[in-house]
C-alpha atoms as a PDB file:
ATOM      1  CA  UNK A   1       0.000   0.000   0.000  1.00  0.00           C
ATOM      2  CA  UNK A   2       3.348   2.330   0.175  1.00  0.00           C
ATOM      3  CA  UNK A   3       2.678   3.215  -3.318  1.00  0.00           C
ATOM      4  CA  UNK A   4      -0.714   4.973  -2.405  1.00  0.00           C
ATOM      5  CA  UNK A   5      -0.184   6.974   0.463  1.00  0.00           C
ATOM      6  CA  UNK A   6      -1.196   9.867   0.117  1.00  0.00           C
ATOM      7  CA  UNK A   7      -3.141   9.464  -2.280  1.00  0.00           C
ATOM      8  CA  UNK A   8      -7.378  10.549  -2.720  1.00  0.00           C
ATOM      9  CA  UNK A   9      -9.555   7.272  -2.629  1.00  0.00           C
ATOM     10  CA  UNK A  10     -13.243   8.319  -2.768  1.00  0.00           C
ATOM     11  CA  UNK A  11     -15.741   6.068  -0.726  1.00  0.00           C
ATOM     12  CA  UNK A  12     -19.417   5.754  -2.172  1.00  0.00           C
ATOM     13  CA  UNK A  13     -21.823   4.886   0.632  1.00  0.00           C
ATOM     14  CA  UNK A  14     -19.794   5.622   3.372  1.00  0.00           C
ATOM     15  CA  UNK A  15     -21.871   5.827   5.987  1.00  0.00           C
ATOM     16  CA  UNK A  16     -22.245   2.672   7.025  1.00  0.00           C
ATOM     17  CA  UNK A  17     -21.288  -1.279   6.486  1.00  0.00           C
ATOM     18  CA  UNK A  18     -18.441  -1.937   3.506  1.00  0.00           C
ATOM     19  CA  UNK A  19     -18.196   1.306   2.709  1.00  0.00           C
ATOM     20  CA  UNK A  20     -17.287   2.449   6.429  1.00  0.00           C
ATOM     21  CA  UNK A  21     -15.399  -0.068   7.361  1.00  0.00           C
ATOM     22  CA  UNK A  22     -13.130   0.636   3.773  1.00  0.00           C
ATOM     23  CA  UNK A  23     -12.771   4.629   4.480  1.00  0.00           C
ATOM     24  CA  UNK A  24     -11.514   3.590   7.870  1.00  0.00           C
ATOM     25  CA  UNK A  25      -9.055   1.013   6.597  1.00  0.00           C
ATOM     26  CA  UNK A  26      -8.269   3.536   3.754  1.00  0.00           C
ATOM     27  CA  UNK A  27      -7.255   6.204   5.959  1.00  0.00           C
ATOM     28  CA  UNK A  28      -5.292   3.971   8.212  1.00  0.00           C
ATOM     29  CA  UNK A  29      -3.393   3.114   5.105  1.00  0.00           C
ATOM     30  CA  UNK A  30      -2.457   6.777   4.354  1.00  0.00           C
ATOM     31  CA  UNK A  31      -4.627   7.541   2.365  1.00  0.00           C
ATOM     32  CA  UNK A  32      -6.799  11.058   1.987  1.00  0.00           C
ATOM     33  CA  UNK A  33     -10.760   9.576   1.731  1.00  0.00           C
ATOM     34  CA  UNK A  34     -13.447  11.233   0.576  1.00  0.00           C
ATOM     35  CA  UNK A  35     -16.587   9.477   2.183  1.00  0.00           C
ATOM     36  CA  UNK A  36     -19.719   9.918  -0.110  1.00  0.00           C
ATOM     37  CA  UNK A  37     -23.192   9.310   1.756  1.00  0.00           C
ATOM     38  CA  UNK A  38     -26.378  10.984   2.175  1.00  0.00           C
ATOM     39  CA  UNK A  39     -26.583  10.937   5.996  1.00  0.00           C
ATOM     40  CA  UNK A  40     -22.843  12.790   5.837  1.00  0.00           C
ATOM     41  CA  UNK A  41     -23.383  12.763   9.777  1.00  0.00           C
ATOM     42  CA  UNK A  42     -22.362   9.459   9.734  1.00  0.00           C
ATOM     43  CA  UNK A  43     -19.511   9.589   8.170  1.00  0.00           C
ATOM     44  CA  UNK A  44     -18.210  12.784   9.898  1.00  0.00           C
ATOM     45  CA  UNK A  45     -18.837  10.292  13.262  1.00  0.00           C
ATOM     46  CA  UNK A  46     -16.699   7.784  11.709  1.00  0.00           C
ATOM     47  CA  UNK A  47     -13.329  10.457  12.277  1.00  0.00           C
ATOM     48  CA  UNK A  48     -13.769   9.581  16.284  1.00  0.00           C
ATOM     49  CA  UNK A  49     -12.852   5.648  15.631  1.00  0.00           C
ATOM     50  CA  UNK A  50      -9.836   7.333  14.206  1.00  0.00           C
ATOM     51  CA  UNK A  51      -6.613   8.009  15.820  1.00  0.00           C
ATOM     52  CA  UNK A  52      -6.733  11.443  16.818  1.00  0.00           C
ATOM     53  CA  UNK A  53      -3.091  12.003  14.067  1.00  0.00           C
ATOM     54  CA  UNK A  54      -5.177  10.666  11.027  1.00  0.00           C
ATOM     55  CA  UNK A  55      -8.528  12.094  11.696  1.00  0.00           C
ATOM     56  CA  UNK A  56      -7.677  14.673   9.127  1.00  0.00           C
ATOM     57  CA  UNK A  57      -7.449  11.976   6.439  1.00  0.00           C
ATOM     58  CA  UNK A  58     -10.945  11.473   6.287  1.00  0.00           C
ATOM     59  CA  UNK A  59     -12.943  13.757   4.426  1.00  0.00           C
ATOM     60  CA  UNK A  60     -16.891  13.679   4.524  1.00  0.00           C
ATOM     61  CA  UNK A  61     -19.265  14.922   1.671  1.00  0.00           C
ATOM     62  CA  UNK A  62     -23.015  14.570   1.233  1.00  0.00           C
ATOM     63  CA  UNK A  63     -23.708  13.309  -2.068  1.00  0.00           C
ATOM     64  CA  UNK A  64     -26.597  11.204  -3.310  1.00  0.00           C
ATOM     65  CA  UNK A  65     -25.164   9.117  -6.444  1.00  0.00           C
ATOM     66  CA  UNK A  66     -28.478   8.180  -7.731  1.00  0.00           C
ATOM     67  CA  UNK A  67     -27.925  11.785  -8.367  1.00  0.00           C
ATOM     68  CA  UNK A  68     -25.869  12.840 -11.829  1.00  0.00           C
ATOM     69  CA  UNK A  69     -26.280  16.464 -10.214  1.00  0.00           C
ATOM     70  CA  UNK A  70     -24.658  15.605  -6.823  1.00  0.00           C
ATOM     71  CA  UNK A  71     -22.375  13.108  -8.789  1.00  0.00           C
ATOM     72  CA  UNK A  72     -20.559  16.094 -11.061  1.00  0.00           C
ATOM     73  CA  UNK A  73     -20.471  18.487  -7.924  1.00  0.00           C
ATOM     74  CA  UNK A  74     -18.818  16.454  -5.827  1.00  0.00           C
ATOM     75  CA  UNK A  75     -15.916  15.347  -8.178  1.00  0.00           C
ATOM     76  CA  UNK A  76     -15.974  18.897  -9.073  1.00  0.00           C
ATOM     77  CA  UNK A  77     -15.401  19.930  -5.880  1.00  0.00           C
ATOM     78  CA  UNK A  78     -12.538  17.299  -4.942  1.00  0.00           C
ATOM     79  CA  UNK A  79     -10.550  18.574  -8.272  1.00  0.00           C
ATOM     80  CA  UNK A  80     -10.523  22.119  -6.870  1.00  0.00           C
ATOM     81  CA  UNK A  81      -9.411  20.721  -3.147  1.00  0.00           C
ATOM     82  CA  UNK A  82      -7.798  17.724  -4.142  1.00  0.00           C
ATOM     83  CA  UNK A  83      -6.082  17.628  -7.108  1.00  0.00           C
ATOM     84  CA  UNK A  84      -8.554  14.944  -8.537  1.00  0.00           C
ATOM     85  CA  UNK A  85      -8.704  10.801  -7.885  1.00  0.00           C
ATOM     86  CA  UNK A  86      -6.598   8.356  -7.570  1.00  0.00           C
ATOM     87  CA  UNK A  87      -8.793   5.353  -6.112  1.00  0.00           C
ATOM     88  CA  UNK A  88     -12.986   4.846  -6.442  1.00  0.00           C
ATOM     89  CA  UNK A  89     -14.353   2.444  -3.915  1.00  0.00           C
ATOM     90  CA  UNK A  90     -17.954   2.368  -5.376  1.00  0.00           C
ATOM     91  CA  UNK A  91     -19.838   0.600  -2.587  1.00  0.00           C
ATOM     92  CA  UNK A  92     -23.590   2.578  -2.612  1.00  0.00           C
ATOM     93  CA  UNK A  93     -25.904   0.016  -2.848  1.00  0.00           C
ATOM     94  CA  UNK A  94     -29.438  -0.529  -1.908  1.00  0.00           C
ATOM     95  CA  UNK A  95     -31.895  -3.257  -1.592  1.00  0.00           C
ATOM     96  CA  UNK A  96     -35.918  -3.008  -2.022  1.00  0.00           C
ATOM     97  CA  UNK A  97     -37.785  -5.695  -0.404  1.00  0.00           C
ATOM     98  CA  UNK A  98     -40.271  -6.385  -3.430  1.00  0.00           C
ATOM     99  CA  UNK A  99     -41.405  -8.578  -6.105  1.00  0.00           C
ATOM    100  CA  UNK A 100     -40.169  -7.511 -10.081  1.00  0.00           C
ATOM    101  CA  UNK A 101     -44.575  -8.817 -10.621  1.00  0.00           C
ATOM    102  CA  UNK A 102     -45.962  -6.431  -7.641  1.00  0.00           C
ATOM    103  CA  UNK A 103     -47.781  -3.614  -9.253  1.00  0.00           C
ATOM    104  CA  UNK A 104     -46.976  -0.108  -8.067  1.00  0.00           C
ATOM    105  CA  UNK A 105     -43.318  -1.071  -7.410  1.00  0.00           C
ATOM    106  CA  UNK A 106     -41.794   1.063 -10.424  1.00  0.00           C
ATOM    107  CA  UNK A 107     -40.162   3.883  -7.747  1.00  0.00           C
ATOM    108  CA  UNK A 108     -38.678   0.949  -5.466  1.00  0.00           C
ATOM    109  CA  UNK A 109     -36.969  -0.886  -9.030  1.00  0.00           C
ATOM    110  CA  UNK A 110     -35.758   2.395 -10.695  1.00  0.00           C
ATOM    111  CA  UNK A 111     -34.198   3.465  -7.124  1.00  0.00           C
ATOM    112  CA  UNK A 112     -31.934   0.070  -7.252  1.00  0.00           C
ATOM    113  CA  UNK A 113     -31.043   0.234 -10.442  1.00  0.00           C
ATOM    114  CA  UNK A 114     -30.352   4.186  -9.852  1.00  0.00           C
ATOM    115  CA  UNK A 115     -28.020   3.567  -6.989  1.00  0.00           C
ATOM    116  CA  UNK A 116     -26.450   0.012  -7.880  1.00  0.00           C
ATOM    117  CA  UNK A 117     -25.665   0.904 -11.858  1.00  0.00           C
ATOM    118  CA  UNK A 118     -25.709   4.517 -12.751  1.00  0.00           C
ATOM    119  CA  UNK A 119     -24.749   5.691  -9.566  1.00  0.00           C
ATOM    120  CA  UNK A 120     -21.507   2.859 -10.137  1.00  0.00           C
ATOM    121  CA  UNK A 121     -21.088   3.828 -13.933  1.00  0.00           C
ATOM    122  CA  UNK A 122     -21.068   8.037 -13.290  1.00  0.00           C
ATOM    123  CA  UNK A 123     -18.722   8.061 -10.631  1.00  0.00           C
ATOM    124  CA  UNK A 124     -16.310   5.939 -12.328  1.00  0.00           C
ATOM    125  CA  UNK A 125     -16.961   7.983 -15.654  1.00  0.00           C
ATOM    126  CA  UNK A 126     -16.057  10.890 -13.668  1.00  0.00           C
ATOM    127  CA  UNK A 127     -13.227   9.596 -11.496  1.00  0.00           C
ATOM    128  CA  UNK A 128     -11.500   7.933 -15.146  1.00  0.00           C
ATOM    129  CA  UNK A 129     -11.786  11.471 -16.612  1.00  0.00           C
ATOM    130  CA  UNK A 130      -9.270  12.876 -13.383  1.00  0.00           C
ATOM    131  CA  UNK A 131      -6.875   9.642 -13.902  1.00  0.00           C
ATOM    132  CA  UNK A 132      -6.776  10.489 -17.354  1.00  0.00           C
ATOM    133  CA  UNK A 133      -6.445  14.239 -16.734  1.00  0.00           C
ATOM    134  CA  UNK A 134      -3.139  13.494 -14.883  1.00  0.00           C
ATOM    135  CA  UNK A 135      -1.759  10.603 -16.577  1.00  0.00           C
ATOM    136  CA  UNK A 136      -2.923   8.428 -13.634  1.00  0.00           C
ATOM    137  CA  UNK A 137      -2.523   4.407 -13.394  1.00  0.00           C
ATOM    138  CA  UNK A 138      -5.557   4.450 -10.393  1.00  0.00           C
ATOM    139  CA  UNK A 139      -7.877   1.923  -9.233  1.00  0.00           C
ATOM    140  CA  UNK A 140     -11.250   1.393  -9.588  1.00  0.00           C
ATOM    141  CA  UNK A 141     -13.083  -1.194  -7.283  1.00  0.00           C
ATOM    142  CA  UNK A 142     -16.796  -2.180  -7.488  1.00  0.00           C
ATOM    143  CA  UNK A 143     -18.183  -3.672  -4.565  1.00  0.00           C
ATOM    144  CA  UNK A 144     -20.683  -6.177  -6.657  1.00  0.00           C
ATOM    145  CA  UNK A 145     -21.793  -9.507  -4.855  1.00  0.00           C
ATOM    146  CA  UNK A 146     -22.287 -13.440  -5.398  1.00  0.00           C
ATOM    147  CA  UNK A 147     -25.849 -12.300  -6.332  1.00  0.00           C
ATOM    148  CA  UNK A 148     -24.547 -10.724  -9.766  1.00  0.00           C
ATOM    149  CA  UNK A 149     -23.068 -14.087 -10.500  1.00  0.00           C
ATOM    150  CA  UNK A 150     -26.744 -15.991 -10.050  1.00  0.00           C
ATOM    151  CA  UNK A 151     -29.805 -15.207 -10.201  1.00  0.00           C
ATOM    152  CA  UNK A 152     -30.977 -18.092  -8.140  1.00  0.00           C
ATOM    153  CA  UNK A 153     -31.475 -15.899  -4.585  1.00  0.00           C
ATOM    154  CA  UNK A 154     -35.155 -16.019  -3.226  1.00  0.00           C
ATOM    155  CA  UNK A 155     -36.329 -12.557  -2.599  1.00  0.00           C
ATOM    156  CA  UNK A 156     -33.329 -10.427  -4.350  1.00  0.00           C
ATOM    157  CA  UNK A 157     -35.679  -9.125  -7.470  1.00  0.00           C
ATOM    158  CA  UNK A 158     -33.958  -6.424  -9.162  1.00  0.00           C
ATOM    159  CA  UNK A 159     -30.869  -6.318  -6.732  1.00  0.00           C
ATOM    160  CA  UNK A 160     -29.558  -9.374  -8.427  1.00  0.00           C
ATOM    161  CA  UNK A 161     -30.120  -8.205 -12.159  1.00  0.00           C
ATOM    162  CA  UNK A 162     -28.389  -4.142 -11.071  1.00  0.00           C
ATOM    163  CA  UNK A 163     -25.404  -7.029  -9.756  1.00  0.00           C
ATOM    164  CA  UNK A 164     -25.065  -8.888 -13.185  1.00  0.00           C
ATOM    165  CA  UNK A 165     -24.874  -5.498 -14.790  1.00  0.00           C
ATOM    166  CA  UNK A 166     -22.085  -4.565 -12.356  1.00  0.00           C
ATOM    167  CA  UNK A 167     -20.476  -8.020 -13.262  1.00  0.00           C
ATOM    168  CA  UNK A 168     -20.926  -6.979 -17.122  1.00  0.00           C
ATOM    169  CA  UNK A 169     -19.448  -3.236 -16.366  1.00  0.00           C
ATOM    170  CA  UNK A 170     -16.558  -4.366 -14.803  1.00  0.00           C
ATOM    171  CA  UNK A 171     -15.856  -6.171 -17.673  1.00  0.00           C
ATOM    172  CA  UNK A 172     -16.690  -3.625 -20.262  1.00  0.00           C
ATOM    173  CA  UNK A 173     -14.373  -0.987 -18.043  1.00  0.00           C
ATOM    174  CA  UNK A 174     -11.717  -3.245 -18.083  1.00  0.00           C
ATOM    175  CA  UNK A 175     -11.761  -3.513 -21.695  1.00  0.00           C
ATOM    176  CA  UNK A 176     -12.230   0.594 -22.619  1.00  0.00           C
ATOM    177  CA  UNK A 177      -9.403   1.609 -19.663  1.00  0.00           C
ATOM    178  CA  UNK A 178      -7.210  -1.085 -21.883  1.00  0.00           C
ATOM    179  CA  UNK A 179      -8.385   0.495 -25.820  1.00  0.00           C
ATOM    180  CA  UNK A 180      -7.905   3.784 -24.302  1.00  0.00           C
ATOM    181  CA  UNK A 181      -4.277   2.769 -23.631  1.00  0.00           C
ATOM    182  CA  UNK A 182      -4.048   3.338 -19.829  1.00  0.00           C
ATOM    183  CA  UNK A 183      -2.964   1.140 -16.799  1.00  0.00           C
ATOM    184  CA  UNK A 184      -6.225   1.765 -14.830  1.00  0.00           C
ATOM    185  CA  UNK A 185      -6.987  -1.082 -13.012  1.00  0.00           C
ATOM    186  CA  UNK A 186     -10.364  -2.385 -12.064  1.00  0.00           C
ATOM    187  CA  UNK A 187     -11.561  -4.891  -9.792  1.00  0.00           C
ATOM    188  CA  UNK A 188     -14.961  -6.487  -9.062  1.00  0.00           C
ATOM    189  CA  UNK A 189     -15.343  -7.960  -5.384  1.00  0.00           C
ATOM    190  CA  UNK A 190     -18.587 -10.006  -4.836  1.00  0.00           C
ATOM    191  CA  UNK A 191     -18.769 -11.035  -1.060  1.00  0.00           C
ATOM    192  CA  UNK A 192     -22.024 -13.595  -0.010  1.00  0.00           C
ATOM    193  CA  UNK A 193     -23.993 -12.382   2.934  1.00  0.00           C
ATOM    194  CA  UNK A 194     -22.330  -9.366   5.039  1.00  0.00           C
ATOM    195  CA  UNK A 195     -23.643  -8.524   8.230  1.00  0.00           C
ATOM    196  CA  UNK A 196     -24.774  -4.669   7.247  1.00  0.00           C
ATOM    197  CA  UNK A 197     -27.813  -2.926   7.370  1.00  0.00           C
ATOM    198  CA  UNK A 198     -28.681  -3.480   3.743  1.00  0.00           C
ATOM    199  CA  UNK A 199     -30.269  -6.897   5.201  1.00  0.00           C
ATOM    200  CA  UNK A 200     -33.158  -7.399   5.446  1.00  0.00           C
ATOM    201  CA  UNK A 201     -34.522  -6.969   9.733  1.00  0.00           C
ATOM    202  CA  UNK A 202     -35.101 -10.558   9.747  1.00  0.00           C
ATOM    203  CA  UNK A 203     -32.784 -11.874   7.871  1.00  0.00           C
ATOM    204  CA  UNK A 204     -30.390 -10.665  10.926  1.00  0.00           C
ATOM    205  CA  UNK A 205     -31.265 -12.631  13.627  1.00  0.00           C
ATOM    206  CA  UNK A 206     -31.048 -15.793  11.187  1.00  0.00           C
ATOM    207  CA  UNK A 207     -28.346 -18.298  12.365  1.00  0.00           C
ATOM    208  CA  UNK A 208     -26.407 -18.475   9.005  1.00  0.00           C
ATOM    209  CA  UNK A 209     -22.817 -17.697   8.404  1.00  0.00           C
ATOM    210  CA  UNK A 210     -22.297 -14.063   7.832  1.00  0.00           C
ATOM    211  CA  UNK A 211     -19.108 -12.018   6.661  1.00  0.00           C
ATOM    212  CA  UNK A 212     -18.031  -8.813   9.180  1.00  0.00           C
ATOM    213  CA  UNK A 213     -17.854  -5.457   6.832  1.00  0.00           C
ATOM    214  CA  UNK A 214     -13.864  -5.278   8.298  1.00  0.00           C
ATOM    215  CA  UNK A 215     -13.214  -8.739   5.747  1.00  0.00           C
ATOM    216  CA  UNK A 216     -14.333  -7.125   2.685  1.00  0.00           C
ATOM    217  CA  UNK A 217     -12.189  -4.042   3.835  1.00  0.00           C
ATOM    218  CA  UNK A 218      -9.414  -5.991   4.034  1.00  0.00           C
ATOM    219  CA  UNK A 219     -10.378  -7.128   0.453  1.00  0.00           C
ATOM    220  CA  UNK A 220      -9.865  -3.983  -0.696  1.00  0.00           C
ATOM    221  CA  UNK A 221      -6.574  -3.468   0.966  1.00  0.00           C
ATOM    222  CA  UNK A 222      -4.965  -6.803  -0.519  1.00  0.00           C
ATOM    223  CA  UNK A 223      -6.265  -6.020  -4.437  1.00  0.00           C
ATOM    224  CA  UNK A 224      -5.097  -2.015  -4.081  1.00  0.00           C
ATOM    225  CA  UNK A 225      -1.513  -3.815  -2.767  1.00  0.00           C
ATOM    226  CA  UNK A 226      -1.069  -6.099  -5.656  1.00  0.00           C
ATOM    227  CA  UNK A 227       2.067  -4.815  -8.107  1.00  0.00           C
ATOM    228  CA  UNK A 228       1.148  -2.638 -11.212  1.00  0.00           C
ATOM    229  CA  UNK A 229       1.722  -5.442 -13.331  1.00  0.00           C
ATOM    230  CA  UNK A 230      -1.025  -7.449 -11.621  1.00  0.00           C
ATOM    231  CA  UNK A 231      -5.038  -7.029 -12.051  1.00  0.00           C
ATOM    232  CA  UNK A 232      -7.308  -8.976  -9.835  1.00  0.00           C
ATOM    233  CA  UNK A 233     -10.367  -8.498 -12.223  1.00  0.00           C
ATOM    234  CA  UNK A 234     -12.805 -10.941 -10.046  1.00  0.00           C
ATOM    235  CA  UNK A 235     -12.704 -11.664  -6.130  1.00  0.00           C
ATOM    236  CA  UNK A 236     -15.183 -13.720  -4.955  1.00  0.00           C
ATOM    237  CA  UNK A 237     -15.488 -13.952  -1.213  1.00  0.00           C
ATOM    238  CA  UNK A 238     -18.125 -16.208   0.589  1.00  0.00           C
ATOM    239  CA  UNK A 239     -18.429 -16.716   4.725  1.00  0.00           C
ATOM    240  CA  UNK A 240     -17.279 -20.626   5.542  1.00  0.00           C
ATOM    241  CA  UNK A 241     -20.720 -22.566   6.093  1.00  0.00           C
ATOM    242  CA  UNK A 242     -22.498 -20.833   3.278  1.00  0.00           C
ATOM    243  CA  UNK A 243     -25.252 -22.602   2.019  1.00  0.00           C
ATOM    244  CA  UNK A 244     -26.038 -20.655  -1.760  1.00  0.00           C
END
């Protein structure tokens, strides 16, 4: 991680989960994070947990990225302060508890795929156009999941299709950071179940094997620490005991 400190890693959905746990490790690491979330409280509560010479690391900005809007101010704004991006942890994600047959549901499907896909493909669109600005070899990392690798998950509707596309994007990215004759790198993690609050209530207080959000952080660490030579395009990380 020598290589990065430093360096500006920005942190979609940061308040909470992956994405806290990550701008936490991130910071640690020497990094300067920029923690995206809409409760921004959250994230500015996150600077206690850290050691009071490394608080000023950590860097929180309210930004919805279902939002283009919020999306182009932001990186905007961490340009002018910043210098631009070197890392993009894109973690938002959300999770509707519906059916894709249940009338009345269009708000709850367009507000997945919002978050999970365009929210993913803007920031990335925006953070590639700083790399390239500066002749940057950065890092992009989608957190994606084991649900965008089948669609066999009771109860996931939509979440599992705005996953596939993820799996498809990283793919795609990987391909157009390679035409466009840069080093970027980009990684897809998929983790099974993670104890966060994007589960559903009572899928919590089921006995099944969960992952901590601190695992998938250290996920991040370990692919950001690989050489430039080396790419880990696909992680896939499952709890031990996991039944799908």
């Amino acid at each position: 991680m020598e290589r990065w400190e430093g360096k500006v890693a920005v942190v979609t959905g940061a308040s909470s989960g992956i994405g806290a746990a990550a701008t936490k490790a991130l910071a640690k690491a020497g990094m300067i994070v920029i923690g995206l979330a809409r409760r921004v409280e959250r994230v500015e509560a996150l600077k206690l947990e850290l050691e009071d010479s490394i608080q000023h690391r950590l860097n929180a900005v309210k930004c919805d990225v279902s939002k283009e809007e919020d999306i182009l101010k932001t990186f905007k704004w961490i340009e002018e302060k910043f210098g631009g991006v070197d890392v993009l942890i894109n973690n938002a994600g959300i999770f509707r508890k519906t059916q894709l047959l249940k009338p009345d549901n269009t708000t709850q499907l367009r507000e997945v795929m919002d978050t999970n896909v365009m929210g993913l493909v803007l920031c990335t669109r925006e953070a590639y156009q700083s790399m390239k600005k500066r002749s940057i070899d950065g890092h992009v990392i989608h957190i994606n999941s084991v649900a965008g690798h089948n669609a066999s998950f009771p109860g996931v509707n939509i979440y599992s299709a705005s996953k596939f596309a993820v799996t498809a994007i990283t793919e795609t990215m990987r391909n157009e950071f390679r035409s466009e004759g840069t080093k970027i790198k980009v990684t897809s993690i998929s983790p099974g179940v993670v104890k966060t609050e994007i589960l559903p209530q009572e899928m919590l207080t089921q006995d099944i094997p969960m992952l901590e959000a601190d695992d998938i952080a250290d996920a991040i660490l370990y692919v950001l620490g690989t050489p430039p030579r080396v790419q880990v395009h696909e992680l896939t990380i499952r709890p031990v005991g996991e039944a799908f």
